[in-house]
Protein backbone atom coordinates (compact mmCIF):
# COMPACT_ATOMS: atom_id res chain seq x y z
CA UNK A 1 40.49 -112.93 -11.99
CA UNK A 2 38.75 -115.54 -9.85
CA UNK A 3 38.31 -113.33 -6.89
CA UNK A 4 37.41 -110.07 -6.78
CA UNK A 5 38.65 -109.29 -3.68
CA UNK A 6 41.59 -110.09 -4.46
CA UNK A 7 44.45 -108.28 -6.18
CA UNK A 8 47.89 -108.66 -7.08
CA UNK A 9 49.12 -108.18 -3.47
CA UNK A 10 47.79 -111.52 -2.67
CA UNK A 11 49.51 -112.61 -5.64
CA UNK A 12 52.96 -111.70 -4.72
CA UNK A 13 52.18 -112.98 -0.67
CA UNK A 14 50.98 -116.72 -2.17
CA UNK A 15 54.64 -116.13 -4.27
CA UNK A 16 56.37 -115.72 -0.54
CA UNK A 17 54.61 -118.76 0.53
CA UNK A 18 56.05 -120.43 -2.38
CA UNK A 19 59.24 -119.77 -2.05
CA UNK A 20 58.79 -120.71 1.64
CA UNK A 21 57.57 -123.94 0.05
CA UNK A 22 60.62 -124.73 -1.41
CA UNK A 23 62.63 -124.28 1.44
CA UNK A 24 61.26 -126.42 2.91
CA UNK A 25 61.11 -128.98 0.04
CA UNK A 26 65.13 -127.98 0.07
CA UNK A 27 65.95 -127.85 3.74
CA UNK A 28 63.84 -130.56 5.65
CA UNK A 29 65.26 -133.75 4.55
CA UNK A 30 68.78 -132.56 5.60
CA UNK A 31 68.28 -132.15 8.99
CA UNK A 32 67.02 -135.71 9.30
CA UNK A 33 69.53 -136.93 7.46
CA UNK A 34 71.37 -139.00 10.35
CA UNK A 35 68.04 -140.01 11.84
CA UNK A 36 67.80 -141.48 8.36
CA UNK A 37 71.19 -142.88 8.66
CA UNK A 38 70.63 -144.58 12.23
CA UNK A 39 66.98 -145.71 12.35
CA UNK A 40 66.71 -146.90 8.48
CA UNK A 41 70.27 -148.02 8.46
CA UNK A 42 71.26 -145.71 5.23
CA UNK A 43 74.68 -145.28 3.95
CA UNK A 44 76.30 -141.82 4.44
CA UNK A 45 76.64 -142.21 -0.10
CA UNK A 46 72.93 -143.15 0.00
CA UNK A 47 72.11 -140.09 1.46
CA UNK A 48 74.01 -138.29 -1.44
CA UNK A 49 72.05 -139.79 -3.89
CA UNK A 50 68.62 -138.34 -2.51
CA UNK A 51 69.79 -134.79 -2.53
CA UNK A 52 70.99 -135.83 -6.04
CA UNK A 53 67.65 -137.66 -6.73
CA UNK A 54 65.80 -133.89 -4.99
CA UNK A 55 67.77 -131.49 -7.53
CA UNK A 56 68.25 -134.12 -10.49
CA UNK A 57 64.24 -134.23 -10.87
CA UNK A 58 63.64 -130.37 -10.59
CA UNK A 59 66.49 -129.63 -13.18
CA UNK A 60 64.83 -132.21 -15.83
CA UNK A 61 61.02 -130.51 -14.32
CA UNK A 62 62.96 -126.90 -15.70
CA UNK A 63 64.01 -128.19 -18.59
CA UNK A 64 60.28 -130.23 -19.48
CA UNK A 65 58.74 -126.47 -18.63
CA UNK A 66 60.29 -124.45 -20.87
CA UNK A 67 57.81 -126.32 -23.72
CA UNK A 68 55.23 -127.32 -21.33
CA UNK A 69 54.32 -124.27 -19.25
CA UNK A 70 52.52 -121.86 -21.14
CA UNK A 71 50.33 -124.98 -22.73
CA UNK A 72 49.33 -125.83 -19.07
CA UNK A 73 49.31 -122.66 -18.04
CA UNK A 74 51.03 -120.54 -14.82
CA UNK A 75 47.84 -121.82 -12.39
CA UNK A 76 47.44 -124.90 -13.16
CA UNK A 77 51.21 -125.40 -12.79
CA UNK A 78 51.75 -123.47 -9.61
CA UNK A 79 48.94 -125.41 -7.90
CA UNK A 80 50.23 -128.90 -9.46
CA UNK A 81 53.14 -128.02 -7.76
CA UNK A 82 52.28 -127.48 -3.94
CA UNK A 83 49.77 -130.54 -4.14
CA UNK A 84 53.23 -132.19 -5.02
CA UNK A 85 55.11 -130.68 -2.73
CA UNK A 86 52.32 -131.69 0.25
CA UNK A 87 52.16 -135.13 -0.97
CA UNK A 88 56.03 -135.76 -0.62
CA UNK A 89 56.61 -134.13 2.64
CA UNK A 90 53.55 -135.85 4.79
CA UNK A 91 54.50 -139.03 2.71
CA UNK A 92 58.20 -138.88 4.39
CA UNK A 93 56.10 -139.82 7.77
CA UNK A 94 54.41 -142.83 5.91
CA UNK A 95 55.94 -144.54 2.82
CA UNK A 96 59.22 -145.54 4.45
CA UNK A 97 58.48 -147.51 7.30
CA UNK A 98 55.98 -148.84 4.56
CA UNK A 99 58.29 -149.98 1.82
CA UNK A 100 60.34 -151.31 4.73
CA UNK A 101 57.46 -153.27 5.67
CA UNK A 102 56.61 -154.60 2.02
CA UNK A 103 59.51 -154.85 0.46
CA UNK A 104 62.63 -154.59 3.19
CA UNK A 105 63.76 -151.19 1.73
CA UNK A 106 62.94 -147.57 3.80
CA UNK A 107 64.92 -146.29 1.26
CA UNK A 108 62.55 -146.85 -1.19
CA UNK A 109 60.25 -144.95 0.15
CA UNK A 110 62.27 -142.28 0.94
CA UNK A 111 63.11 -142.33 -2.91
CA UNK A 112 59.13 -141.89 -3.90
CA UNK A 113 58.92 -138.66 -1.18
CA UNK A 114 62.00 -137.24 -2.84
CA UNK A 115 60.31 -137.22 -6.37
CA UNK A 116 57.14 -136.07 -5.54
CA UNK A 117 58.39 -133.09 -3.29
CA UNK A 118 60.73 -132.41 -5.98
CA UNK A 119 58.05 -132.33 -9.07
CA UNK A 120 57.04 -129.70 -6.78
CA UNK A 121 60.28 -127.81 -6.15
CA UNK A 122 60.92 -127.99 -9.96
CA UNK A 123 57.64 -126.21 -10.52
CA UNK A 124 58.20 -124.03 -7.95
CA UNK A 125 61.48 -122.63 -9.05
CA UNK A 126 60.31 -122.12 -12.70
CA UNK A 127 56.96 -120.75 -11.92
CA UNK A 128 57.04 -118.22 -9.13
CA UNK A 129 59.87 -115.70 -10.43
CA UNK A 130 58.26 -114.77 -13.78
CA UNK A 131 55.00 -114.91 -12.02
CA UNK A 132 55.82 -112.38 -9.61
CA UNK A 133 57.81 -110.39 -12.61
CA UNK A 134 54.38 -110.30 -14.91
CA UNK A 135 52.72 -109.18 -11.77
CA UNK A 136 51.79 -105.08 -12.83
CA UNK A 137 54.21 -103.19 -10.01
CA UNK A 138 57.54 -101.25 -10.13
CA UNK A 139 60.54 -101.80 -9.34
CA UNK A 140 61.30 -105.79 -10.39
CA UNK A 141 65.16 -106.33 -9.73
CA UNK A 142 64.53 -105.20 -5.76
CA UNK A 143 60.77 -107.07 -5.76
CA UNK A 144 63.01 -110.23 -7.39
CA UNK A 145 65.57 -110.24 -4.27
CA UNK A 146 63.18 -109.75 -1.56
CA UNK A 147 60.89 -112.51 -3.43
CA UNK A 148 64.27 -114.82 -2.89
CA UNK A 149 64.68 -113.29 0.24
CA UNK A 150 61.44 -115.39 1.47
CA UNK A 151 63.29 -118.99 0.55
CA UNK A 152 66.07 -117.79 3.20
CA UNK A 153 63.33 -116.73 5.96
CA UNK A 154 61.57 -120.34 5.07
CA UNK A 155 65.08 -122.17 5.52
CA UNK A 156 64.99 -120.25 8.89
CA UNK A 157 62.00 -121.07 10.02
CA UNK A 158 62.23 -124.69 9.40
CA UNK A 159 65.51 -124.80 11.31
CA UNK A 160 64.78 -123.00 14.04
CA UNK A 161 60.56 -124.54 14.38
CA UNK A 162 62.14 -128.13 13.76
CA UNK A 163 64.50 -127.42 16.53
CA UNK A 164 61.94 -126.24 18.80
CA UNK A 165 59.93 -129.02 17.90
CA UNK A 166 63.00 -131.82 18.07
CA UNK A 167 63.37 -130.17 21.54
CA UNK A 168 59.91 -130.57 23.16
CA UNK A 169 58.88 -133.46 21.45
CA UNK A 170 61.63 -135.47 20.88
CA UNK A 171 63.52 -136.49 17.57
CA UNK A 172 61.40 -139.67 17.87
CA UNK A 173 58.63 -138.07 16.90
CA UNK A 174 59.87 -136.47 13.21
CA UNK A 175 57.46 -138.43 11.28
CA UNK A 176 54.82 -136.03 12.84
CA UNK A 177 56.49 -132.84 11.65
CA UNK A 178 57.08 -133.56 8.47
CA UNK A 179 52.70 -133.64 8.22
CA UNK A 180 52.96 -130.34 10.01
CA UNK A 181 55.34 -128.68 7.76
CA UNK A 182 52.88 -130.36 4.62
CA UNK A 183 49.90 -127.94 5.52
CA UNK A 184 51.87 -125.02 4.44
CA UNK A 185 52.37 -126.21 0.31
CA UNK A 186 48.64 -127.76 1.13
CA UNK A 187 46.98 -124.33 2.22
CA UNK A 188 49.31 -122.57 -0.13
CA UNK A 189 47.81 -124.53 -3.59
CA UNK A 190 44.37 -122.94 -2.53
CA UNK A 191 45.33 -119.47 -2.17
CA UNK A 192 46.87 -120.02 -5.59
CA UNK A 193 43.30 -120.73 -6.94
CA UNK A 194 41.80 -117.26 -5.97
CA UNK A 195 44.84 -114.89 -6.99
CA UNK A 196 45.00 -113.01 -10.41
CA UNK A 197 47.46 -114.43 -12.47
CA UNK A 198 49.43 -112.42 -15.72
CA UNK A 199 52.04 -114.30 -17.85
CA UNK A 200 55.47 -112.38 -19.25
CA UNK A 201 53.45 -113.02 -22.73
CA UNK A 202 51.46 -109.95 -21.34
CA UNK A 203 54.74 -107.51 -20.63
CA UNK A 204 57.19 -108.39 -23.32
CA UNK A 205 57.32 -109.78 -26.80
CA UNK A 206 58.63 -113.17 -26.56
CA UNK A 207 62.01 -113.64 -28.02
CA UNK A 208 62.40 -117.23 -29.74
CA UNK A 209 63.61 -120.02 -28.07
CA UNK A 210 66.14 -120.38 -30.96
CA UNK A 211 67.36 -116.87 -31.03
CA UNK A 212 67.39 -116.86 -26.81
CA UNK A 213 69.72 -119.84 -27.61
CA UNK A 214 72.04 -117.95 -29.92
CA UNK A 215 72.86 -115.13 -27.08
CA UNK A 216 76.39 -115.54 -25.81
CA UNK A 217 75.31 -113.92 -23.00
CA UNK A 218 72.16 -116.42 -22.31
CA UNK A 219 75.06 -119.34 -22.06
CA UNK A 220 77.59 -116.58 -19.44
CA UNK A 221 74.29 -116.58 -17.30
CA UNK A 222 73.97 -119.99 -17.03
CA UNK A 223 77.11 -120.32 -15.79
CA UNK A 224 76.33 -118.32 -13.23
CA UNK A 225 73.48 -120.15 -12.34
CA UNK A 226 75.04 -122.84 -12.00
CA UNK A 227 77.73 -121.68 -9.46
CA UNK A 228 75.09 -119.89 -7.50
CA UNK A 229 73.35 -122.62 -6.82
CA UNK A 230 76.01 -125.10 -6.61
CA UNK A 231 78.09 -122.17 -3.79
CA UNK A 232 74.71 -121.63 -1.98
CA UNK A 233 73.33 -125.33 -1.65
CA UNK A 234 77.01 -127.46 -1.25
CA UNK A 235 76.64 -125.79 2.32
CA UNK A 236 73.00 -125.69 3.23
CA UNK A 237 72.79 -129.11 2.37
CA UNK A 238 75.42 -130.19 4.76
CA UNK A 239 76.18 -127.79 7.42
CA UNK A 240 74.09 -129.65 9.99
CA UNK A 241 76.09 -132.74 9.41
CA UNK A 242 79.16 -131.04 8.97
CA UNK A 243 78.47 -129.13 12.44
CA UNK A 244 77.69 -132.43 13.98
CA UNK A 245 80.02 -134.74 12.58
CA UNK A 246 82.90 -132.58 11.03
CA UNK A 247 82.72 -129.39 14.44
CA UNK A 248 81.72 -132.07 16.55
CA UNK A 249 78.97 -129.73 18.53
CA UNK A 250 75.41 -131.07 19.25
CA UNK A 251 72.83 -131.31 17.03
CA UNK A 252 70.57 -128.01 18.55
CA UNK A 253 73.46 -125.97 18.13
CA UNK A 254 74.95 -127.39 15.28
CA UNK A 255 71.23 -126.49 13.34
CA UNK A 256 70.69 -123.02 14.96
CA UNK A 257 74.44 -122.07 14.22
CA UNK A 258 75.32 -123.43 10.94
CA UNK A 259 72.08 -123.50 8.39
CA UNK A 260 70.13 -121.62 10.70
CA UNK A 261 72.68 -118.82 10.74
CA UNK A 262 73.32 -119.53 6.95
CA UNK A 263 70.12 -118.82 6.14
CA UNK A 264 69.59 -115.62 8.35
CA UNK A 265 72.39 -114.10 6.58
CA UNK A 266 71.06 -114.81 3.20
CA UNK A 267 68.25 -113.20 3.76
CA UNK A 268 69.52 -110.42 5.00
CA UNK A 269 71.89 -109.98 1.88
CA UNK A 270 69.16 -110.05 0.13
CA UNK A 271 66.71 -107.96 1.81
CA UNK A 272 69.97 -105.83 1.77
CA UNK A 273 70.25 -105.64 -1.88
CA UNK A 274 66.60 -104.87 -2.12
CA UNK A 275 67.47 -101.95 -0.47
CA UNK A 276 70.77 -100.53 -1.62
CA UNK A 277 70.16 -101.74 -5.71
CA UNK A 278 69.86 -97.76 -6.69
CA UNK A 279 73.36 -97.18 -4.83
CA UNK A 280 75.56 -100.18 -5.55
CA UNK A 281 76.20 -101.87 -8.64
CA UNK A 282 75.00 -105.23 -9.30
CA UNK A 283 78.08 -106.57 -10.46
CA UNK A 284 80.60 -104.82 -8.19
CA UNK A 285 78.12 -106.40 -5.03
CA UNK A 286 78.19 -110.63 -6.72
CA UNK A 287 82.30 -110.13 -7.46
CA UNK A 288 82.55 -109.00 -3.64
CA UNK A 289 79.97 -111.63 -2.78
CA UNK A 290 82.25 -114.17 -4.85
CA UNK A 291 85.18 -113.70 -3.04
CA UNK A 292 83.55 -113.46 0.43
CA UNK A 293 81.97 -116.82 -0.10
CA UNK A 294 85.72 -118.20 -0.90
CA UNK A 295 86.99 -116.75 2.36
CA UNK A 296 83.67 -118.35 4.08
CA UNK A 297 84.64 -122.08 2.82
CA UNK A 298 87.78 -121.85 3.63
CA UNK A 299 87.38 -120.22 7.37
CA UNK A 300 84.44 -123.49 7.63
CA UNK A 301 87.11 -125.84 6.68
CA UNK A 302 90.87 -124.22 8.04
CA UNK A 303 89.07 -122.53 11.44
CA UNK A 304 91.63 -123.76 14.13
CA UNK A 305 87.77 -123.73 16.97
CA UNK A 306 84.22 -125.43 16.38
CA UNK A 307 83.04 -121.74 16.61
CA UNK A 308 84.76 -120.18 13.75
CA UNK A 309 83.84 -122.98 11.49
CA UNK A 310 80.01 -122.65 12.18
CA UNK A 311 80.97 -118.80 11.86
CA UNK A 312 82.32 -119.14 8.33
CA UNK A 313 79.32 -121.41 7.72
CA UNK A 314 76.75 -118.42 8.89
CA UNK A 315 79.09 -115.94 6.30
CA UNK A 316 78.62 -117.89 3.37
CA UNK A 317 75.03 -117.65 3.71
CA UNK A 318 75.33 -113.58 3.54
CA UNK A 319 77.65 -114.25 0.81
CA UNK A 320 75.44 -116.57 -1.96
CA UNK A 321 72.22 -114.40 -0.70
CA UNK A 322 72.09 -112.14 -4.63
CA UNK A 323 73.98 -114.84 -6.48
CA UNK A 324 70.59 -116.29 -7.82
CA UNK A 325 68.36 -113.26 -7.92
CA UNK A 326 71.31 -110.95 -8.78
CA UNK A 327 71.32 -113.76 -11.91
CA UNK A 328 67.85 -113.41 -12.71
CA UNK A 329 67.96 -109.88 -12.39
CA UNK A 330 70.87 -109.54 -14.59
CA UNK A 331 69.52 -111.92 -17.34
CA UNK A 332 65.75 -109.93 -17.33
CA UNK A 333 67.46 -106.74 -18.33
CA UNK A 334 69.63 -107.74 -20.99
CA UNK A 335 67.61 -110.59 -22.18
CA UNK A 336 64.11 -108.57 -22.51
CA UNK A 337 61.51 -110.81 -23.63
CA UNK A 338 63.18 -114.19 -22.58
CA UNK A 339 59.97 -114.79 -20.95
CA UNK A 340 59.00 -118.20 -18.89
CA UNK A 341 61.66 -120.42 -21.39
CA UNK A 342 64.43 -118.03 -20.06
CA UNK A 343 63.60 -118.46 -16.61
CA UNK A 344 62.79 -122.37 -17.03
CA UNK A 345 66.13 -122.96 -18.64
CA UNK A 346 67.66 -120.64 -16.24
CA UNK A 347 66.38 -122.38 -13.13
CA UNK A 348 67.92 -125.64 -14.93
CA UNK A 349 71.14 -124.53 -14.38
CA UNK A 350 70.54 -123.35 -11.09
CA UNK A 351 69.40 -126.71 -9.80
CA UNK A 352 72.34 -128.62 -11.88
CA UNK A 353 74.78 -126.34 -9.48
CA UNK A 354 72.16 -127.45 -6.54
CA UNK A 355 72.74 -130.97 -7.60
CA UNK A 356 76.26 -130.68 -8.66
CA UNK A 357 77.41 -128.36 -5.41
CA UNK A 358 75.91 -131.52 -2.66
CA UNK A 359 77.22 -134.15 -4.52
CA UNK A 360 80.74 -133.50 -5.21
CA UNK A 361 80.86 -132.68 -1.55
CA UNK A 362 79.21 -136.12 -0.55
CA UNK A 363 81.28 -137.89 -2.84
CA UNK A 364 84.65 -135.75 -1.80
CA UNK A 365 83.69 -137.10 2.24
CA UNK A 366 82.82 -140.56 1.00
CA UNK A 367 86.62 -140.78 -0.78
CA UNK A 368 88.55 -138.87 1.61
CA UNK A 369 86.14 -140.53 4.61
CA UNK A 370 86.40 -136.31 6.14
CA UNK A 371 83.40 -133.96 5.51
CA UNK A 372 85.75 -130.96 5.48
CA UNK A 373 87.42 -132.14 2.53
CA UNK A 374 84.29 -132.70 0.97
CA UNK A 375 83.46 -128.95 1.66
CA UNK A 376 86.96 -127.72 0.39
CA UNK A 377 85.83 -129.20 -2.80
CA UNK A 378 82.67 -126.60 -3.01
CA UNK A 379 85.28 -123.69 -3.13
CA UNK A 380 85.78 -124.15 -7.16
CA UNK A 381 81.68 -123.03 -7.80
CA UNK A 382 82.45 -119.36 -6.42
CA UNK A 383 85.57 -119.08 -7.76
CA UNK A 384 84.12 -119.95 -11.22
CA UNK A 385 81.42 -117.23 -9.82
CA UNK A 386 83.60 -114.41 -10.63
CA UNK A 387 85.14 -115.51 -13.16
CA UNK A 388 82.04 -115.51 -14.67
CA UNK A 389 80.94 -111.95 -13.88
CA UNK A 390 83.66 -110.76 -15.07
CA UNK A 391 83.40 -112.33 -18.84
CA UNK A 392 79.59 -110.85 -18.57
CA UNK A 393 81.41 -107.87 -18.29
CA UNK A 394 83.92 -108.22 -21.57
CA UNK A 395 80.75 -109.29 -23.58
CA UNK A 396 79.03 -106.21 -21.71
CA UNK A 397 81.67 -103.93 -24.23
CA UNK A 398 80.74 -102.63 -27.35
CA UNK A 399 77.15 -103.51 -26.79
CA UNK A 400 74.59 -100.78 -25.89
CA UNK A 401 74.83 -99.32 -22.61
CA UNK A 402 72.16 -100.49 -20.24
CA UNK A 403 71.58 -99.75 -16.34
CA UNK A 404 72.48 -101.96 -13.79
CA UNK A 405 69.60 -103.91 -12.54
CA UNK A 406 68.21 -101.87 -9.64
């Protein structure tokens, strides 16, 4: 321990602040995305590419940490990781006008904040979930979803403080919140330094990476993964565009009513779930989640008034909020002893589904030249959701019984 005075309460707040992190990491960009379009003069399939670019280098970070992690170790990692994090979100008020200046390309620079706030957002997602799951204190599945839960209140904040900000200072002026919204990964890396630390190595046996690999269920939860991330960030990603360009409202209400609402709701559900895990099962509450996410894409794409679309966009939040944890929770009480390469190789397919879910929507729009048939696209990842819980569920027979994570 490097601090006395500290325990591992302060280990599980600095966890909050990481997943705060990575909402922001996640959820800045994308409200500046047509700022980026009209100052820098960036294509609408441009913009795809760096939310491709964001999730394509945290899934190869996830896959790099299943072998590198416990070399490196959970501190040094976690701290790597918010410097990173810092560096690429103050850089986005620097390095593009910069490389525009050098070398006639913003977008370059834009491309250089993306990886190094991504490095970060890689290490993030591997790091802080097994972290908090070492940490010595009862109850995991309900500690795992409101440990998610923080991501959603993050998302929230940055919505509704960029907003506020947008609003009194003017959107001319985003290069200087992007520093302000750096101090928080910044701060964060040196609270890391003081906390105690335990690794999985210290609760479980570690089950081979080979013999991990040989679990049918291992490969059912990576599908799952997948479509969780994939249902969850096809509309965070875009719901301020598609309130501004596809509902046609302003941009203030566009952000406070689509991924502002989106991510209210997700937290809730999972604050929710945190609640309710000793009353409802866990895979009766992601089937229902499944199919209330399909209802929310469709009312977002099909809703006849601007108001029902940003409605459905608010529902689908509530709807993807246990999809990920609910995952995690699942795969850490049938998989015992997975340790950090289950979570690292978990988290990969997570962030292909964050890649995958923003991309075949930006490429859908880009074809079809309509963001809401971009989002109708997005309806096949919770769909494939359920149909996925449900084969967990035929594997599930004939093994040994084994409670519902609670």
């Amino acid at each position: 321990m490097k601090n006395r005075t500290l325990n591992y309460q302060h280990t599980i707040w600095a966890s909050y602040l990481g997943y705060v992190t990575q909402a922001i990491v996640n959820n800045l960009s994308p409200l500046l995305f047509l700022t980026f379009q009209s100052q820098y003069g960036i294509s609408l399939d441009k913009i795809t590419w760096l939310i491709t670019l964001n999730f394509g280098i945290q899934l190869t970070v996830d896959l790099a940490s299943a072998v590198l992690i416990d070399k490196i170790g959970y501190r040094t990692g976690v701290i790597a990781a918010h410097i990173s994090a810092a560096l690429g979100l103050a850089g986005m008020a620097v390095l593009p006008g910069l490389s525009g200046e050098l070398f006639g390309s913003a977008y370059a620079g834009l491309l250089v904040c993306v990886v190094l706030y991504a490095l970060g957002g890689g290490l993030i997602e591997v790091l802080i979930s097994p972290i908090v799951e070492a940490c010595p204190t009862e109850g995991k599945a309900a500690a795992m979803s409101l440990l998610h839960s923080f991501y959603c209140w993050g998302q929230m904040a940055v919505v509704l403080l960029s907003t506020v900000f947008f609003a009194a200072a003017g959107m001319g002026n985003w290069r200087i919140l992007c520093v302000l919204w750096a101090f928080l990964p910044a701060c964060n890396a040196f609270y890391f330094r003081k906390v105690p630390i335990r690794t999985l190595e210290e609760e479980h046996e570690t089950m081979p990476l080979p013999r991990l690999l040989r679990q049918k269920m291992f490969w059912v939860f990576c599908v799952l993964m997948l479509c969780a991330g994939a249902s969850e960030l096809a509309m965070s990603q875009w719901a301020s565009a598609f309130a501004e360009a596809g509902l046609h409202v302003n941009k203030a209400l566009g952000d406070l009513a689509g991924p502002c609402m989106f991510a209210a709701l997700m937290g809730t559900a999972r604050v929710l779930h945190a609640k309710l895990a000793d009353r409802i099962p866990l895979m009766r509450f992601m089937i229902c989640c499944g199919l209330l996410c399909i209802s929310s894409y469709l009312l977002a794409v099909y809703a006849p008034v601007p108001m029902l679309g940003l409605v459905g966009c608010g529902i689908c939040g509530f709807s993807v909020g246990v999809m990920w944890p609910g995952t995690f929770s699942l795969a850490t009480t049938t998989l015992k002893g997975g340790g950090t390469a289950m979570f690292a190789l978990l988290s990969l397919a997570g962030d292909m589904g964050c890649s995958l879910g923003p991309t075949v929507v930006g490429m859908a729009s880009v074809e079809s030249g309509d963001l809401k048939s971009g989002l109708m696209m997005a309806v096949l990842f919770p769909i494939l959701l359920c149909i996925g819980m449900l084969l967990w569920k035929r594997l599930s027979i004939g093994e040994e019984p084994q409670r519902s994570p609670e």
